[in-house]
Protein backbone atom coordinates (compact mmCIF):
# COMPACT_ATOMS: atom_id res chain seq x y z
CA UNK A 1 0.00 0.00 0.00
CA UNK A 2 1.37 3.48 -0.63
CA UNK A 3 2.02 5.68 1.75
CA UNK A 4 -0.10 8.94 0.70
CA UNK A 5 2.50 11.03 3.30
CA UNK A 6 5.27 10.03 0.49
CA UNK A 7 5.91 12.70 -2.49
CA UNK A 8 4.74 11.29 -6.08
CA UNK A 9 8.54 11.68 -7.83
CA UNK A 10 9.15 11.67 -11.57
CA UNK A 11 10.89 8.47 -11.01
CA UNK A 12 8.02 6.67 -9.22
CA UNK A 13 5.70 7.71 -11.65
CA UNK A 14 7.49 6.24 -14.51
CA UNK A 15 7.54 2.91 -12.58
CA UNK A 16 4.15 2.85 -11.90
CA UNK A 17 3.28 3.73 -15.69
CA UNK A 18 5.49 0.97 -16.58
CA UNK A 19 4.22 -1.42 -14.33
CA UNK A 20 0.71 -0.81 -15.33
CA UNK A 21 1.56 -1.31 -18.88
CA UNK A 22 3.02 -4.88 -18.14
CA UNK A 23 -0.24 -5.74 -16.21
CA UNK A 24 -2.57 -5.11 -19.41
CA UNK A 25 0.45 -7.20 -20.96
CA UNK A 26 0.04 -10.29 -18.74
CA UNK A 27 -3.87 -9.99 -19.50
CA UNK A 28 -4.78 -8.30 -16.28
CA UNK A 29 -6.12 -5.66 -18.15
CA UNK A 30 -7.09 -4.88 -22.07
CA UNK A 31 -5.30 -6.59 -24.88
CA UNK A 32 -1.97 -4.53 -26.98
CA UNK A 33 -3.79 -2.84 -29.88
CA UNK A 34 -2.87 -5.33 -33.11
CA UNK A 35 -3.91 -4.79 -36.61
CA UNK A 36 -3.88 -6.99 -39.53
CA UNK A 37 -4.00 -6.03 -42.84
CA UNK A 38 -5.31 -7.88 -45.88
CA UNK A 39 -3.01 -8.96 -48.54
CA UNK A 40 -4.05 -6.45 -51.69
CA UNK A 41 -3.38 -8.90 -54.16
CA UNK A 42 -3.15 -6.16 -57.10
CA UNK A 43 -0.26 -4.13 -59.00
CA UNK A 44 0.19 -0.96 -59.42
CA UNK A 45 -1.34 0.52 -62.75
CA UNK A 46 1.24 -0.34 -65.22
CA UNK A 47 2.14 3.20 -66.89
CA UNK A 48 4.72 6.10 -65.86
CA UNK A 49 3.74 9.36 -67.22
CA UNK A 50 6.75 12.44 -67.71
CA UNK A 51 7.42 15.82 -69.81
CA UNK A 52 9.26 15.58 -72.49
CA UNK A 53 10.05 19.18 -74.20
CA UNK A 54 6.47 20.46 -75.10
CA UNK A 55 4.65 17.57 -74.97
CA UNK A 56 4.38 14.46 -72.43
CA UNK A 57 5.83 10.56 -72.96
CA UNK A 58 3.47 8.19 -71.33
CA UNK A 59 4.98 4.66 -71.08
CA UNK A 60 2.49 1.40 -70.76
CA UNK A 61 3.09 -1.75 -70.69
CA UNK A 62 2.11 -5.16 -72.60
CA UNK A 63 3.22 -7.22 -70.12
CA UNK A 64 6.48 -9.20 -69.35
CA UNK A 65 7.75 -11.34 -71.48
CA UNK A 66 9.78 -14.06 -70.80
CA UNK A 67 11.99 -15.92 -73.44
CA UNK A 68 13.33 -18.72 -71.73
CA UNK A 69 17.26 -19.86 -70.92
CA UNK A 70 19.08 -16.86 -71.95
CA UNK A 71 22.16 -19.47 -72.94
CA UNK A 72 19.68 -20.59 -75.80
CA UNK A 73 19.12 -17.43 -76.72
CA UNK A 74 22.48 -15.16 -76.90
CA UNK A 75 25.05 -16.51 -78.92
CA UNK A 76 28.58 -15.51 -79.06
CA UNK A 77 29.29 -15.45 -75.67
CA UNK A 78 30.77 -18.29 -73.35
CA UNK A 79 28.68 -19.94 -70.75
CA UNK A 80 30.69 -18.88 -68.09
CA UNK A 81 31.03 -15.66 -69.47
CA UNK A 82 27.06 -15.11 -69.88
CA UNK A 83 26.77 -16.44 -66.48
CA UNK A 84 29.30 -13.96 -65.17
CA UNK A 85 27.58 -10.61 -66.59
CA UNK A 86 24.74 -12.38 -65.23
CA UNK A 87 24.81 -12.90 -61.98
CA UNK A 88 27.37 -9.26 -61.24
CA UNK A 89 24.11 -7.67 -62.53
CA UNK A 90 21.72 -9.53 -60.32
CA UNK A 91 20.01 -11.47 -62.90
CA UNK A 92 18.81 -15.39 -63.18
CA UNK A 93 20.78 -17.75 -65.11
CA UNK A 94 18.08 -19.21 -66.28
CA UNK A 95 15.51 -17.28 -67.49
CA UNK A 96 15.63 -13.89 -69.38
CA UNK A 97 12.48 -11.81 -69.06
CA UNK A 98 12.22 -8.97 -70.98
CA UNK A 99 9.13 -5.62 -70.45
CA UNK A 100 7.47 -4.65 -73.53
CA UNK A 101 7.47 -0.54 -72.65
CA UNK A 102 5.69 1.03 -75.31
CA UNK A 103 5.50 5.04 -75.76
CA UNK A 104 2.29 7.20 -75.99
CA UNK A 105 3.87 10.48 -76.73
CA UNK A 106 1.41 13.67 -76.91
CA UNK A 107 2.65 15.87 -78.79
CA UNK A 108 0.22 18.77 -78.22
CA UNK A 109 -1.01 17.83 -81.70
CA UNK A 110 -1.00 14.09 -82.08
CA UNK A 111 -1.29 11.08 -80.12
CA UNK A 112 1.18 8.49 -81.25
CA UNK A 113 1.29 4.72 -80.71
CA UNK A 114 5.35 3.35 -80.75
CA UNK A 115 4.58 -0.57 -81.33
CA UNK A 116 1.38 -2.41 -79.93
CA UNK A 117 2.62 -5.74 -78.08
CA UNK A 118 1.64 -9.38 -78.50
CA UNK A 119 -2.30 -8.45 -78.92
CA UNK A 120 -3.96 -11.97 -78.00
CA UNK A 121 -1.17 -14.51 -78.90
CA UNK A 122 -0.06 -16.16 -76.07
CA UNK A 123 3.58 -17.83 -77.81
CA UNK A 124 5.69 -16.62 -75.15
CA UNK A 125 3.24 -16.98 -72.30
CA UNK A 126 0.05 -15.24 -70.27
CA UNK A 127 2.02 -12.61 -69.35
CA UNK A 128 1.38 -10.68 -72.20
CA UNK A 129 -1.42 -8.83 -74.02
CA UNK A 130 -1.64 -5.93 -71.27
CA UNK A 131 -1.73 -3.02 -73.74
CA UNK A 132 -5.15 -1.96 -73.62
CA UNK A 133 -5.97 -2.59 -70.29
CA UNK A 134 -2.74 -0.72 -69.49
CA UNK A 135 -3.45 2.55 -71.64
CA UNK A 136 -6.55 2.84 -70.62
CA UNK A 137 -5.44 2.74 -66.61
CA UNK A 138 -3.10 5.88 -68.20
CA UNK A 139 -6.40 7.86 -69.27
CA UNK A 140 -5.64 7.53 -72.50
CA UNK A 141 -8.33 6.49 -75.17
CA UNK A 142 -7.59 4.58 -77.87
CA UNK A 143 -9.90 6.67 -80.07
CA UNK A 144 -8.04 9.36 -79.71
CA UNK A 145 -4.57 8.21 -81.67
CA UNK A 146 -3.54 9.52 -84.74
CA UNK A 147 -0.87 7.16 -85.05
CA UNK A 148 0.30 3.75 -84.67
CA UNK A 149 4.28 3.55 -85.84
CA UNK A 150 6.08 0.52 -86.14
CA UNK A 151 9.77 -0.25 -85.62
CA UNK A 152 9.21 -3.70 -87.34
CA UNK A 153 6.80 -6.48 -87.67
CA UNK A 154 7.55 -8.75 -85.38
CA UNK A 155 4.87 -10.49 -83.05
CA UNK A 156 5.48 -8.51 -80.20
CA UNK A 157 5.16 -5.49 -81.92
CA UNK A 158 2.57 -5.13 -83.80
CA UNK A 159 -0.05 -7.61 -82.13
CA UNK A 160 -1.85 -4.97 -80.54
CA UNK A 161 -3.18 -3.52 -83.83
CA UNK A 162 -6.38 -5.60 -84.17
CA UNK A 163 -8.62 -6.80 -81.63
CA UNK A 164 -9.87 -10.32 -81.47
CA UNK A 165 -13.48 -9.58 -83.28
CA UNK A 166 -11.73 -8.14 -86.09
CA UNK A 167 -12.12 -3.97 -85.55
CA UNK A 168 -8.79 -2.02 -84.89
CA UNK A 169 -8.19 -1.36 -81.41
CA UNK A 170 -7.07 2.13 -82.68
CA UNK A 171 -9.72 2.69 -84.72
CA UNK A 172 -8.50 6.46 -86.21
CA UNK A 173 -5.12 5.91 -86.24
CA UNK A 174 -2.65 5.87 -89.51
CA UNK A 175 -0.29 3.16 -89.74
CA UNK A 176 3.49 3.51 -90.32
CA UNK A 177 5.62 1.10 -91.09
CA UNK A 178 8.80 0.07 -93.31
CA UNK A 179 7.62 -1.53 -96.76
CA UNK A 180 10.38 -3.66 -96.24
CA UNK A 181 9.05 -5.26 -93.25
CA UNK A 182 6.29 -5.00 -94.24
CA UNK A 183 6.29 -7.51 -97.68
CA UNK A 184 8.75 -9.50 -95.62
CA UNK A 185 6.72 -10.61 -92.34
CA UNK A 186 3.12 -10.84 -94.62
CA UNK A 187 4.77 -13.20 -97.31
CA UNK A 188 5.28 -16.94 -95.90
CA UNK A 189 8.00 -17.33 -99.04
CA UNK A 190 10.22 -15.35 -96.77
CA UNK A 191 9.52 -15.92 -93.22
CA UNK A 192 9.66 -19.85 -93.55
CA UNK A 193 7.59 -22.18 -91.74
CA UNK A 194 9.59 -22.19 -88.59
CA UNK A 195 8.11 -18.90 -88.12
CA UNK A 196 4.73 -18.91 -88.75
CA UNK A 197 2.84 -17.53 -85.72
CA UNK A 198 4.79 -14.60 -86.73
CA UNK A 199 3.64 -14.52 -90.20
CA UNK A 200 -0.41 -15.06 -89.08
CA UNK A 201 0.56 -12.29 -86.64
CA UNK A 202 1.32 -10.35 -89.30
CA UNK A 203 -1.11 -10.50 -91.75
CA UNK A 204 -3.64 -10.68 -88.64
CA UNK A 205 -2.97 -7.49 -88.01
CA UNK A 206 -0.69 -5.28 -90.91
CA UNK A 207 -2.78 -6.63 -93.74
CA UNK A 208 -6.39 -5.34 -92.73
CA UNK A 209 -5.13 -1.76 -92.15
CA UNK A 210 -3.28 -1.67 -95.45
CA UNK A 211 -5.37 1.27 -96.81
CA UNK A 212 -3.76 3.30 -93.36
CA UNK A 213 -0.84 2.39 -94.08
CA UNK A 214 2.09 4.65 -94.45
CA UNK A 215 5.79 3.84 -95.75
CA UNK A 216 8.29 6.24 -94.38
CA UNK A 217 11.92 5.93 -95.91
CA UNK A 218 15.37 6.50 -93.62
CA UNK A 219 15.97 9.81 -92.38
CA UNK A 220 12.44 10.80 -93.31
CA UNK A 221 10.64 13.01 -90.24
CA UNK A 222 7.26 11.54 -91.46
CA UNK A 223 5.51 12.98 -88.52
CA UNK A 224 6.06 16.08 -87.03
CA UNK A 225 9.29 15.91 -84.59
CA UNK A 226 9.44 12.21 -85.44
CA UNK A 227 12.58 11.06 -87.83
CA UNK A 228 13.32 7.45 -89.05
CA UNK A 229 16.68 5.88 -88.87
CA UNK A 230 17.14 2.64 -90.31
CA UNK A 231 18.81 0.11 -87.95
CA UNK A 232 18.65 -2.84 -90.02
CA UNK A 233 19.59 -6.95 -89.00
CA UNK A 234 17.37 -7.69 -86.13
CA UNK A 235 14.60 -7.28 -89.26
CA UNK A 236 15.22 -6.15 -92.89
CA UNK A 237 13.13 -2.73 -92.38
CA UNK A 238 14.11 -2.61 -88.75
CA UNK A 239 13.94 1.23 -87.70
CA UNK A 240 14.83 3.68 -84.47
CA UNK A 241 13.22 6.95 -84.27
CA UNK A 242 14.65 10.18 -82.90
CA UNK A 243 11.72 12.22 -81.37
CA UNK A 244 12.50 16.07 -81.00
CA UNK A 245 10.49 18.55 -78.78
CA UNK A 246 11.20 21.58 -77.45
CA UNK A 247 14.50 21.61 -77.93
CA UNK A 248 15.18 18.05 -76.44
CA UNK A 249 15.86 14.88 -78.02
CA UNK A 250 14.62 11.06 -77.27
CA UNK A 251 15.57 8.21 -79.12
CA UNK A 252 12.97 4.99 -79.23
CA UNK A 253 15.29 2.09 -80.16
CA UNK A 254 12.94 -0.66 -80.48
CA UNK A 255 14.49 -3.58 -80.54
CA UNK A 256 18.23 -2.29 -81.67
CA UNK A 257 19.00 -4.31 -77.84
CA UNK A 258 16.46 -6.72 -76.08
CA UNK A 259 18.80 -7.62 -73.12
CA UNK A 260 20.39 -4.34 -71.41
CA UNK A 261 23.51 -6.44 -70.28
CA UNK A 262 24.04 -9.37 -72.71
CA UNK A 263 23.86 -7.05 -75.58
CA UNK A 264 25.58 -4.04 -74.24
CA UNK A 265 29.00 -5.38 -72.50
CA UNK A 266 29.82 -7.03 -75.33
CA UNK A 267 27.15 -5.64 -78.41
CA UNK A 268 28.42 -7.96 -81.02
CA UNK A 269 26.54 -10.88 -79.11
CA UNK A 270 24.22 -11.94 -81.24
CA UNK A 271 20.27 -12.88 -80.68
CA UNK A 272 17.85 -15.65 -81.57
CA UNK A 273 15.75 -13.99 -83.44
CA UNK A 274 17.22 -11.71 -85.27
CA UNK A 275 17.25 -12.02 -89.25
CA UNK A 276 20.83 -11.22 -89.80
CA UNK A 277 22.42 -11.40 -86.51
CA UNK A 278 25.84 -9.62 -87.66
CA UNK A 279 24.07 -6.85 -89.09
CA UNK A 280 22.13 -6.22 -86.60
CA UNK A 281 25.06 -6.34 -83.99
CA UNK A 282 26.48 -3.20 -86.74
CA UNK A 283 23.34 -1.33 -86.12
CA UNK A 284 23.61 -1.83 -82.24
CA UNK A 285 26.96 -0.48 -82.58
CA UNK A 286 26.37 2.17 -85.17
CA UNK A 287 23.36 3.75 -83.21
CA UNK A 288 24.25 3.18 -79.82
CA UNK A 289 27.87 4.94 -80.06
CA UNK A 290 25.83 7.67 -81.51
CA UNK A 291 23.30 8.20 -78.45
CA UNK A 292 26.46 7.78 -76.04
CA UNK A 293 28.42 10.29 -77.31
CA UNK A 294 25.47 12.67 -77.90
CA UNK A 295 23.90 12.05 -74.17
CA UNK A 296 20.84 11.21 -75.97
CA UNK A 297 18.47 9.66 -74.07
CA UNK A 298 16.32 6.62 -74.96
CA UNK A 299 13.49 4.19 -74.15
CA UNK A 300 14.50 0.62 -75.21
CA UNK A 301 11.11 -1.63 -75.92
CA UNK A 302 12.57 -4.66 -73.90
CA UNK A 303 14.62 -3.41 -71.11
CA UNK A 304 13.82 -3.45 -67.29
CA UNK A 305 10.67 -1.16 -66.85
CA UNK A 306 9.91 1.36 -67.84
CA UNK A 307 13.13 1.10 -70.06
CA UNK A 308 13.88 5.26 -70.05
CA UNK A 309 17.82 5.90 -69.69
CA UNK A 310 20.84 6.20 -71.23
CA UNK A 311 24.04 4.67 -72.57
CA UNK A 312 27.69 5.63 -72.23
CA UNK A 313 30.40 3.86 -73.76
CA UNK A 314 32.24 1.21 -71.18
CA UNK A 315 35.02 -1.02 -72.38
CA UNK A 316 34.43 -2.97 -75.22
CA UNK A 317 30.69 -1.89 -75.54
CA UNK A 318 28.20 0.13 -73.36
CA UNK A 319 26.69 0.11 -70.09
CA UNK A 320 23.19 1.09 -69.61
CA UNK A 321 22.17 3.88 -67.12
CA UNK A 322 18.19 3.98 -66.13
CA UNK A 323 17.14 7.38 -65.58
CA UNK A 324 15.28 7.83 -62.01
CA UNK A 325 11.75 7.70 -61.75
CA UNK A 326 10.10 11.29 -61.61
CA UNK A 327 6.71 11.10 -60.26
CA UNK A 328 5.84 14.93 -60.37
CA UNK A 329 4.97 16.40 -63.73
């Protein structure tokens, strides 16, 4: 029992708190608060919105897209080599997964489309076939573009053009593409049976917008701001374009490098599925020396999301530098 005649000190008052708290502890008195949260269960909407010179990039996403053993894939390279860029950059040895980051840029003026994804095919998995959920999460309506342009006509790129019923998912857009990849990818005398799901891709979805269609030519700016450069070997009428705004520069690559290690350290690696693996291991070179020593910046189709950086020369080839993630406009 206290003694009421003794003085209440700082120090006995801190015992008694503390004392009092261990009680309710024991369960002499209420339960510790605890909380427990639900598991959400759902990502993040998959776009990342910035300002680029007077108008605004908007990035979305098709989905990952994962090719398999990346040993199967890259050529040129030693095992033990591949395994040792690898795993000093944090990545699995056995499975390369690549982001399909395709660019919405508003000009002010138009609304252009840079490649459309896989669309419904599901060759390289379920992962895929995000595009329109994605843009639309992004506010963007896909009545509203002008344009859909093309770097080539591979699956993954220009999937998203039709929708499964048959009506363009971009229903007002023009279409620009090279003619060379163009006859190339629609003609099964030249892609070969090996690749057919690319062909039906193809002609799925190039073939019914024909009429849209527009051919540009290298070094053409065939939209405003918007200039092709040819980066041939990963297709015949394989094309990067330099987008100028405001005084700034951006360059799309497309798929001038799918793997921002295994083709950078050492660019004359060579890849699966290109047509002409040496010449496109020129282009890489050609193009990417360019952007390094002009501190242009660029957004590569298949790089880690949301694939916006730049390169600088390193060695033997390049190393790859994302640019942070600026979430204020």
């Amino acid at each position: 029992m206290n003694d009421p005649r003794m003085p209440i000190t700082r120090r006995r008052a801190l015992l008694g708190g503390a004392l009092s708290v261990g009680a309710l502890a024991l369960g002499t008195g209420l339960a510790p608060a605890c909380a427990k949260a639900p598991l959400v269960g759902q990502p993040a909407p998959y776009f990342y919105r910035f300002k680029f010179g007077d108008g605004e990039i908007t990035v979305v996403s098709d989905g990952t897209l994962p090719l398999g053993d990346p040993h199967t894939n890259f050529t040129g390279l030693s095992a033990p080599e591949m395994d040792r860029q690898l795993t000093s950059n944090f990545l699995p040895l056995s499975n390369a997964v690549l982001e399909q980051n395709i660019l919405v840029l508003n000009t002010g003026e138009k609304l252009i489309v840079f490649d459309t994804g896989m669309g419904t095919s599901k060759l390289f998995g379920p992962t895929t076939g995000k595009l329109m959920t994605s843009i639309k999460q992004a506010g963007i309506d896909p009545k509203d573009v002008d344009a859909v342009v093309m770097s080539h006509a591979h699956i993954d790129h220009c999937g998203g053009c039709m929708a499964e019923d048959g009506t363009r998912n971009f229903p007002n857009a023009q279409y620009y593409i090279s003619q060379a990849d163009y006859d190339y990818w629609t003609d099964e005398k030249t892609v070969g049976p090996n690749l057919k799901a690319f062909l039906d891709q193809a002609r799925k979805n190039l073939v019914p917008n024909r009429d849209r269609m527009v051919f540009f030519k290298d070094g053409e700016e065939f939209l405003p701001g918007i200039q092709a450069i040819s980066a041939p070997g990963h297709t015949v009428g394989h094309t990067v374009f330099m987008i100028s705004s405001g005084g700034k520069q951006l360059c799309y690559v497309g798929d001038l490098a799918h793997h921002p290690v295994l083709l950078l350290e050492q660019p004359l690696t060579e890849f699966m599925y290109d047509t002409d693996p040496r010449q496109s291991a020129q282009s890489r070179v050609k193009v990417l020396s360019m952007l390094a020593a002009n501190r242009i910046p660029l957004i590569a189709y298949h790089f880690a999301w949301p694939g916006f950086g730049h390169v600088a020369a390193q060695g033997q080839g390049f190393r790859y530098f994302p640019a942070p993630m600026v979430m204020e406009m």
